[in-house]
PDB file of N, CA and C in Angstrom:
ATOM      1  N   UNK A   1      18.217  19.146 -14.720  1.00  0.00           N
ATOM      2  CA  UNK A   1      17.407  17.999 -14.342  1.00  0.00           C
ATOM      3  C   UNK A   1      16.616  17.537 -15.571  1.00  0.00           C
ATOM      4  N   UNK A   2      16.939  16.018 -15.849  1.00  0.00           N
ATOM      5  CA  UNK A   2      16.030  15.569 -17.047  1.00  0.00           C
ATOM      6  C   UNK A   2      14.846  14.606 -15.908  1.00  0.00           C
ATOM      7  N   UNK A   3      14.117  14.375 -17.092  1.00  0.00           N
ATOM      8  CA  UNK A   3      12.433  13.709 -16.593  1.00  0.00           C
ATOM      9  C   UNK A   3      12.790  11.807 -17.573  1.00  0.00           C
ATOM     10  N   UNK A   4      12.181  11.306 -16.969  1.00  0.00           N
ATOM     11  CA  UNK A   4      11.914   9.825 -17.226  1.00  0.00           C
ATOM     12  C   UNK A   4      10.790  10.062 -17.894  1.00  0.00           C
ATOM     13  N   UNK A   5      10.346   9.194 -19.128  1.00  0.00           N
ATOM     14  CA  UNK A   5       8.846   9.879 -19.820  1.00  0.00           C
ATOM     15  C   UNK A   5       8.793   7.713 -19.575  1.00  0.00           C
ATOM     16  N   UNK A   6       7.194   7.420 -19.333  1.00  0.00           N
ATOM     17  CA  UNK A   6       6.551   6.932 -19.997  1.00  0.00           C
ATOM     18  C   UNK A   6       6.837   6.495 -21.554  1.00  0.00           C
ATOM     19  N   UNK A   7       7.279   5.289 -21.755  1.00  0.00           N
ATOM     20  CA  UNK A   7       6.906   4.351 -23.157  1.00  0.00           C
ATOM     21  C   UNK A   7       5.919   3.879 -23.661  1.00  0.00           C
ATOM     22  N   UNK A   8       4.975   4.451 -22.711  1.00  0.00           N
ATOM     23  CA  UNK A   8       3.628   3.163 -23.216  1.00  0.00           C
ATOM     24  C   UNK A   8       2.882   3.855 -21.545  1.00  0.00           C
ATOM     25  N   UNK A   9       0.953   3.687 -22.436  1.00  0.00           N
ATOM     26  CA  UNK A   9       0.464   3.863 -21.339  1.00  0.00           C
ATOM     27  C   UNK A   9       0.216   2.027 -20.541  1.00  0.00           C
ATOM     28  N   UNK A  10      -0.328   2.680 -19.647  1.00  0.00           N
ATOM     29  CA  UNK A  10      -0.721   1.695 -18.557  1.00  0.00           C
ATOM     30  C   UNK A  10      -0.638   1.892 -16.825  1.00  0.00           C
ATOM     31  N   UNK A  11      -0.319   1.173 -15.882  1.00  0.00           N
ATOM     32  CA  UNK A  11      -0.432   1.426 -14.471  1.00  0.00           C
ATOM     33  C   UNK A  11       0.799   1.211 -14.083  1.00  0.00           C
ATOM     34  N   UNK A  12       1.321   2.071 -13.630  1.00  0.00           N
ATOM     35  CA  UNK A  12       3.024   2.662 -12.963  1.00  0.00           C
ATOM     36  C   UNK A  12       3.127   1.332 -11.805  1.00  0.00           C
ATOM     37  N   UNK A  13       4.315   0.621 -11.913  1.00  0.00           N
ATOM     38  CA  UNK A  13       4.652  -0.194 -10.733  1.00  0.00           C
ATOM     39  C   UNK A  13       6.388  -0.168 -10.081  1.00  0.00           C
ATOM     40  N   UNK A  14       6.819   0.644  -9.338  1.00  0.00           N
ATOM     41  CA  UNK A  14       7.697   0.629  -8.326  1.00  0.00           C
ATOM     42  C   UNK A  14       8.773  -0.635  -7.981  1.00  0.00           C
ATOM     43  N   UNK A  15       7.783  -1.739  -7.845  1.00  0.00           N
ATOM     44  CA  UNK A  15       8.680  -2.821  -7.470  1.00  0.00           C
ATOM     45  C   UNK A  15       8.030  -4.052  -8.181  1.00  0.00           C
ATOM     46  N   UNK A  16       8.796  -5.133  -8.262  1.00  0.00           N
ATOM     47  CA  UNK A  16       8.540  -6.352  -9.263  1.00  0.00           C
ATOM     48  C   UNK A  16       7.212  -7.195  -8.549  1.00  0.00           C
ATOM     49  N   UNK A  17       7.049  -6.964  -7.488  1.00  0.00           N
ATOM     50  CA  UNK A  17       5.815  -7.702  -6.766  1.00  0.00           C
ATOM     51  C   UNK A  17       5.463  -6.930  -5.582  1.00  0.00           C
ATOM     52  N   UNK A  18       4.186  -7.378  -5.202  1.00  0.00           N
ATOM     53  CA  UNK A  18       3.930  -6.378  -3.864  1.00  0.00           C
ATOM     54  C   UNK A  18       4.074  -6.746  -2.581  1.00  0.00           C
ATOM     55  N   UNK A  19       4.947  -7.735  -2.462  1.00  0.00           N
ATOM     56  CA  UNK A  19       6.261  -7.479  -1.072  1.00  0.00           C
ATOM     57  C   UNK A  19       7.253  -7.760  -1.181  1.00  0.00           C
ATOM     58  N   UNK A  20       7.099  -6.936  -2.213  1.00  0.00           N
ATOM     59  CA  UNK A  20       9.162  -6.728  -2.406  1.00  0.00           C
ATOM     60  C   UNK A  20       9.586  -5.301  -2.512  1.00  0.00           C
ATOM     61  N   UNK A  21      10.947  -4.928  -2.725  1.00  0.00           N
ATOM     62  CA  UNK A  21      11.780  -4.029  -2.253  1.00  0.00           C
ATOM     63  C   UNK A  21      11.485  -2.755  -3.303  1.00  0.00           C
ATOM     64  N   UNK A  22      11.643  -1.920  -3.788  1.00  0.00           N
ATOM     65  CA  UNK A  22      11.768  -1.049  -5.358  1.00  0.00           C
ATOM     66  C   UNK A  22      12.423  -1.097  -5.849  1.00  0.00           C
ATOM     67  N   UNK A  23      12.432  -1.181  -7.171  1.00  0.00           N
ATOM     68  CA  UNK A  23      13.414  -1.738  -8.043  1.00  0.00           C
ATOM     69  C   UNK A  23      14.564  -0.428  -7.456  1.00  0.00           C
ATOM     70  N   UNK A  24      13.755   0.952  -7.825  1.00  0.00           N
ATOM     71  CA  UNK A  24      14.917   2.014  -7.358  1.00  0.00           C
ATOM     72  C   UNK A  24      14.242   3.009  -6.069  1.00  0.00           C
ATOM     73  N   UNK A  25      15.532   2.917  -5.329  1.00  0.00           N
ATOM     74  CA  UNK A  25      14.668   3.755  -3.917  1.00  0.00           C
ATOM     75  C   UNK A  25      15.125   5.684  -4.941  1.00  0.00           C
ATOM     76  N   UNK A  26      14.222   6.311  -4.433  1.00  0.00           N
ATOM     77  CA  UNK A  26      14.365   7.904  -4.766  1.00  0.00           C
ATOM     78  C   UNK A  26      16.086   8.675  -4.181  1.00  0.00           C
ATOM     79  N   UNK A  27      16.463   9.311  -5.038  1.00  0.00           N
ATOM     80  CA  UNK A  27      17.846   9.863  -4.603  1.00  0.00           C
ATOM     81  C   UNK A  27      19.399   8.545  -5.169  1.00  0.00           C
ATOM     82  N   UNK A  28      18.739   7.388  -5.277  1.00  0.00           N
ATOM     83  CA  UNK A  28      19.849   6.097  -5.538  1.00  0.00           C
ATOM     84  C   UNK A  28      20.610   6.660  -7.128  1.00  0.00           C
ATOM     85  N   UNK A  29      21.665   5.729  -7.094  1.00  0.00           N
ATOM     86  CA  UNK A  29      22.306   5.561  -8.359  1.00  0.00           C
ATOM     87  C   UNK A  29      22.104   4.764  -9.467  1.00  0.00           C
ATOM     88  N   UNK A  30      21.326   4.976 -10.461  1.00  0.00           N
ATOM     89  CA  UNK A  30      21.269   4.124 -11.595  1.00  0.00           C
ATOM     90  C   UNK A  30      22.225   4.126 -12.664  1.00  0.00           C
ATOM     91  N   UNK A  31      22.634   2.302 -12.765  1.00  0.00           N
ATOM     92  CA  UNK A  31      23.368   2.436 -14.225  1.00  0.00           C
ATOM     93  C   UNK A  31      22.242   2.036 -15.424  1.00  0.00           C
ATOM     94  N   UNK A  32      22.848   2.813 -16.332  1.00  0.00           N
ATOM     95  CA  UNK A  32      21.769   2.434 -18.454  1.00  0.00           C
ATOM     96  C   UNK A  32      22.232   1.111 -18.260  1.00  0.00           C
ATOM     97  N   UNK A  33      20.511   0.886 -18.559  1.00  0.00           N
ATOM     98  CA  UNK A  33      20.208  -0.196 -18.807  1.00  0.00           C
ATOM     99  C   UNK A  33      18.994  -0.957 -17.188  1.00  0.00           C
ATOM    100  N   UNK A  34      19.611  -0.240 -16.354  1.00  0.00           N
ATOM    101  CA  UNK A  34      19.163  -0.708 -14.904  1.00  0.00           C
ATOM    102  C   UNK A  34      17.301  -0.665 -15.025  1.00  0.00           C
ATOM    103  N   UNK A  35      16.463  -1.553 -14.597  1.00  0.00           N
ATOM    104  CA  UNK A  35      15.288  -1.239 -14.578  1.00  0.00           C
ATOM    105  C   UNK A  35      14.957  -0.730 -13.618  1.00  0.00           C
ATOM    106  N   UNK A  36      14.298   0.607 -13.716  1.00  0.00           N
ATOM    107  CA  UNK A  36      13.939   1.808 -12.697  1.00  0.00           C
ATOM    108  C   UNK A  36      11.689   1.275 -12.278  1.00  0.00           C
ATOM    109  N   UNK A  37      11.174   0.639 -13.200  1.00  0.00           N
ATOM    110  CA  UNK A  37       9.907   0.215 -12.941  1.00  0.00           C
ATOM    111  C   UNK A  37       9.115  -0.614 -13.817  1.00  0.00           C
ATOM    112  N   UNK A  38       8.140  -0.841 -14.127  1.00  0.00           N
ATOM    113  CA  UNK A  38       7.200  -1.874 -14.615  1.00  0.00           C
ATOM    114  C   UNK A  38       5.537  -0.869 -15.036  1.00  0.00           C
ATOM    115  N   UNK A  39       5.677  -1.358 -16.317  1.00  0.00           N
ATOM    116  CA  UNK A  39       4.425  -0.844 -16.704  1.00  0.00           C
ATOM    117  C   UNK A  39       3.529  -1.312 -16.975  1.00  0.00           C
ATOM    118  N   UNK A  40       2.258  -1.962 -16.304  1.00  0.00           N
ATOM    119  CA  UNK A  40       1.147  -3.112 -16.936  1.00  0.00           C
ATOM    120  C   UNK A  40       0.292  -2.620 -17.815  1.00  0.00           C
ATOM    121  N   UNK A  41       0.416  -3.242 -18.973  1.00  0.00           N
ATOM    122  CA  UNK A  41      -0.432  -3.282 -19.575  1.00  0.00           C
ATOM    123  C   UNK A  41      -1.118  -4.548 -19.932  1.00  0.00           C
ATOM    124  N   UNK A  42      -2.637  -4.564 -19.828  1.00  0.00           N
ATOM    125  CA  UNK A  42      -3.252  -5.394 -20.574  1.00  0.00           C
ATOM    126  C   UNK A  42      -2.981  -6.813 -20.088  1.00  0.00           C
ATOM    127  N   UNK A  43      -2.325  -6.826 -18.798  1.00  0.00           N
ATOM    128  CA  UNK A  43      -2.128  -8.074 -17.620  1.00  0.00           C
ATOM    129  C   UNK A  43      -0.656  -8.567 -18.129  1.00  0.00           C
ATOM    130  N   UNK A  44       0.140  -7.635 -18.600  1.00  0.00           N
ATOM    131  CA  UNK A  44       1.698  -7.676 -19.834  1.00  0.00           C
ATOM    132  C   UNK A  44       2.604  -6.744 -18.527  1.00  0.00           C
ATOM    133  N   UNK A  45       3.039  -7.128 -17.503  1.00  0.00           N
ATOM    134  CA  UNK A  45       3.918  -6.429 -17.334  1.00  0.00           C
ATOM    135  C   UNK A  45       5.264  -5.816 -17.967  1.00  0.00           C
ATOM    136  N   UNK A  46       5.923  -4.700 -18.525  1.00  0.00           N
ATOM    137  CA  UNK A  46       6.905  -4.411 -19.039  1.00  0.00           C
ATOM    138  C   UNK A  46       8.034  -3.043 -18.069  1.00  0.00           C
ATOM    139  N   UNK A  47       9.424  -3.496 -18.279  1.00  0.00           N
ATOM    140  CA  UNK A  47      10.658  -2.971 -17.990  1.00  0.00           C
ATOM    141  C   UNK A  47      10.321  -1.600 -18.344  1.00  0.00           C
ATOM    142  N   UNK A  48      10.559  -0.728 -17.480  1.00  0.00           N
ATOM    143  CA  UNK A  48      11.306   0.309 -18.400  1.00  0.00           C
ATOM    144  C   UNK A  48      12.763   0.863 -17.562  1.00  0.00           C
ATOM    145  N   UNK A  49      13.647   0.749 -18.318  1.00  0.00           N
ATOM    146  CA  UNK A  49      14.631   0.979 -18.049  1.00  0.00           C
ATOM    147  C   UNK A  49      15.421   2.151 -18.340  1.00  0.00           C
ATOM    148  N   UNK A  50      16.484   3.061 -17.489  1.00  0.00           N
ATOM    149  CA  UNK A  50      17.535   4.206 -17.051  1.00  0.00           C
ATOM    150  C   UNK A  50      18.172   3.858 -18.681  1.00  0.00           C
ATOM    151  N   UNK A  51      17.511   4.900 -19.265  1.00  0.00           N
ATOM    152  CA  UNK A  51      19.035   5.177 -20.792  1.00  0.00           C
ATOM    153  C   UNK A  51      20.069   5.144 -20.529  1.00  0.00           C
ATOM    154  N   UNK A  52      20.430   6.013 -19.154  1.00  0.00           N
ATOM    155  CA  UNK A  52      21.523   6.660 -18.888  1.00  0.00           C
ATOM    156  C   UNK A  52      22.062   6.180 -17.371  1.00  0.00           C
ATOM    157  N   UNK A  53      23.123   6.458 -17.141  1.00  0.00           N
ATOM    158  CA  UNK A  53      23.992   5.896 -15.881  1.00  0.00           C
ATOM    159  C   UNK A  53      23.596   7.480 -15.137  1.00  0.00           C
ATOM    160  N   UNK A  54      22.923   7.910 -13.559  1.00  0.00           N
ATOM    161  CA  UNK A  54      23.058   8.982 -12.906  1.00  0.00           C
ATOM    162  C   UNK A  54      22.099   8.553 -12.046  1.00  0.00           C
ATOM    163  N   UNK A  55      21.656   9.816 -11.271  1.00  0.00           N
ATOM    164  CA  UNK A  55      20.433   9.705 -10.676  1.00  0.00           C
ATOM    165  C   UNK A  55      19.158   9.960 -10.490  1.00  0.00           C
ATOM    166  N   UNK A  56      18.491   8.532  -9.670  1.00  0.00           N
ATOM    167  CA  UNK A  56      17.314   9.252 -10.051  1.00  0.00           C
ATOM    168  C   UNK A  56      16.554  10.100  -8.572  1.00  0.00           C
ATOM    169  N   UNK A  57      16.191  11.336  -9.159  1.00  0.00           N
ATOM    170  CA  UNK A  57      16.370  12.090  -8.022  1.00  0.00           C
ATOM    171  C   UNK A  57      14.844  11.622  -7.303  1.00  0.00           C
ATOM    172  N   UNK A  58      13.699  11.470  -7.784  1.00  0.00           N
ATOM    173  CA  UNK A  58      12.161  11.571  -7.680  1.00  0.00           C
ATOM    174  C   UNK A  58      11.604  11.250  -8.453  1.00  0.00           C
ATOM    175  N   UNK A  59      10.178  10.007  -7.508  1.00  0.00           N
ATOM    176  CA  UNK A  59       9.170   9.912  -8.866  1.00  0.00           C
ATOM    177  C   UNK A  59       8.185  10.908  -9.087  1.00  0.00           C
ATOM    178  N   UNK A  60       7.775  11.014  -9.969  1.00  0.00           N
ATOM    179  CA  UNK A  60       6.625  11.815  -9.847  1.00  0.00           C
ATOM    180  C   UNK A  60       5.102  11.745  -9.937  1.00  0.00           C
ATOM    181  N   UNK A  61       4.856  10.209 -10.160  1.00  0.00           N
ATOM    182  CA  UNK A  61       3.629   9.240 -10.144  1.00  0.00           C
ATOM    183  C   UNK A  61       3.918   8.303  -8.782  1.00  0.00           C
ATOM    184  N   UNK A  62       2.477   8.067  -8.319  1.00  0.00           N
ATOM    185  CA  UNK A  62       2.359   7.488  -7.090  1.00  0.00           C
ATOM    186  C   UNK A  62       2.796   5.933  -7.692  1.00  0.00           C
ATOM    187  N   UNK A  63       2.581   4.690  -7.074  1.00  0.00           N
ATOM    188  CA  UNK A  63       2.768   3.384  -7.259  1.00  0.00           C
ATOM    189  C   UNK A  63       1.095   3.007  -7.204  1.00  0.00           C
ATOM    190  N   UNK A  64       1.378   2.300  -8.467  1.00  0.00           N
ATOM    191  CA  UNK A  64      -0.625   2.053  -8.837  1.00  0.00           C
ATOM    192  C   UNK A  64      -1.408   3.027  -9.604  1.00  0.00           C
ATOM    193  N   UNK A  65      -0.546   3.978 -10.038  1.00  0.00           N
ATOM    194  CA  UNK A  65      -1.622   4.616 -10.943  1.00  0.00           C
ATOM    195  C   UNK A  65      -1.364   4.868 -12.137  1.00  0.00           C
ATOM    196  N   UNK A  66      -2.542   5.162 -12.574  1.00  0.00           N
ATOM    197  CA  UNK A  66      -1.984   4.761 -14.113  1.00  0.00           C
ATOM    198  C   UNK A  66      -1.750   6.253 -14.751  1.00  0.00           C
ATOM    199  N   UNK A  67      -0.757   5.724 -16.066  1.00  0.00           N
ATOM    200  CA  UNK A  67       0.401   6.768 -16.637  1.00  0.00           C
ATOM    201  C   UNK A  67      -0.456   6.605 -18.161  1.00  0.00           C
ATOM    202  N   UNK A  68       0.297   8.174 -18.878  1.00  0.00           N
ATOM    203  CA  UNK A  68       0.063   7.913 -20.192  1.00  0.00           C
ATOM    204  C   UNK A  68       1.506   7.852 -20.853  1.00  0.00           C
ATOM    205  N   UNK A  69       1.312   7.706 -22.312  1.00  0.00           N
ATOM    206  CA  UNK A  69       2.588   7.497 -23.014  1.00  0.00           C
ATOM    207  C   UNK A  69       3.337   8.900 -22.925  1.00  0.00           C
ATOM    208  N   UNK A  70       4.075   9.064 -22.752  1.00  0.00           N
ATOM    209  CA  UNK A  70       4.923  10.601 -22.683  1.00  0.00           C
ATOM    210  C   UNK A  70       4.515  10.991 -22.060  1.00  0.00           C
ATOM    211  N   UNK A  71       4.070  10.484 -20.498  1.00  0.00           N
ATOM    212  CA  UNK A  71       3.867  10.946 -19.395  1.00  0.00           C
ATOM    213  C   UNK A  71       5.591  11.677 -18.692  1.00  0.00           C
ATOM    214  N   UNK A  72       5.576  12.447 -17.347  1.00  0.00           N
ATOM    215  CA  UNK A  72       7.075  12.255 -16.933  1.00  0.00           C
ATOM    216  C   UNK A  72       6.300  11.501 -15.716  1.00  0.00           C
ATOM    217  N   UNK A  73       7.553  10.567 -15.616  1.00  0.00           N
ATOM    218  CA  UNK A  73       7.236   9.605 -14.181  1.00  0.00           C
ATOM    219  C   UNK A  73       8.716   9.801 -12.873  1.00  0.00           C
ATOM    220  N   UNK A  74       9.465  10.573 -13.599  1.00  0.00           N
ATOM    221  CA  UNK A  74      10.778  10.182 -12.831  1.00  0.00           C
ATOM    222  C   UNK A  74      11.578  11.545 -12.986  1.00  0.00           C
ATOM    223  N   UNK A  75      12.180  12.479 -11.825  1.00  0.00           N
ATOM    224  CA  UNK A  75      13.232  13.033 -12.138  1.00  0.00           C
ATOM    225  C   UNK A  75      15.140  12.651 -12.234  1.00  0.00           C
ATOM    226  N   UNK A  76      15.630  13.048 -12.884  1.00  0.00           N
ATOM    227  CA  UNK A  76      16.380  12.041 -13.456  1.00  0.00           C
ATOM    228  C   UNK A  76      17.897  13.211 -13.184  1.00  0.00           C
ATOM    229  N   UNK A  77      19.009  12.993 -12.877  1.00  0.00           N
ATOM    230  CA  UNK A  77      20.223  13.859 -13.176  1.00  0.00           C
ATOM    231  C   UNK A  77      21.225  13.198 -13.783  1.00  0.00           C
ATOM    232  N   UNK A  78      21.556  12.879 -15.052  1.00  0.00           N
ATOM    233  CA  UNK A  78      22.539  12.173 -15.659  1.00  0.00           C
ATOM    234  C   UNK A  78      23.909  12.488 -15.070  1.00  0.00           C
ATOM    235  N   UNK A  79      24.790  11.268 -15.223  1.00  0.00           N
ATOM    236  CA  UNK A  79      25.851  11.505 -14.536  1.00  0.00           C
ATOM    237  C   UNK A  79      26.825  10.870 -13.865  1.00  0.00           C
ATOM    238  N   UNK A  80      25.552  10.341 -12.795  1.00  0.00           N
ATOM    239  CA  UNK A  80      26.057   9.227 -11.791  1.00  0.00           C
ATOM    240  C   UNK A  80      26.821  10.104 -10.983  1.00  0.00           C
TER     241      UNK A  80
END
């Protein structure tokens, strides 16, 4: 099992707005490149996106709180 780290601090966001869907539900299939969440900074929302094609098994930060840089936010099983 690999971990999703944090690029940048700021406040962890789940889905692109707050009544909408998650970008990724827990246990789903991500392909590299796919955006797995959103990191605000500084009123700057930013992508962060799956390196890798597998799954992501679990987050490990709630939605709304804030992360540091090389935080882990995500358990991850490469693969697909």
């Amino acid at each position: 099992m690999e971990t999703i780290k944090a690029t940048m601090p700021g406040v962890f966001y789940r889905r692109p707005a707050p009544d909408a869907d998650p970008f990724v539900e827990e246990g789903a299939e991500v392909a590299a490149g796919q955006t797995i969440c959103l990191v605000e900074v500084m009123k700057t929302f930013n992508e962060l996106k799956a390196e890798a094609a597998g799954t992501l098994t679990r987050f490990l930060v709630e939605d709304g709180e804030e992360i540091a840089m090389g935080q882990d936010i995500a358990e991850f099983k490469s693969g697909g």
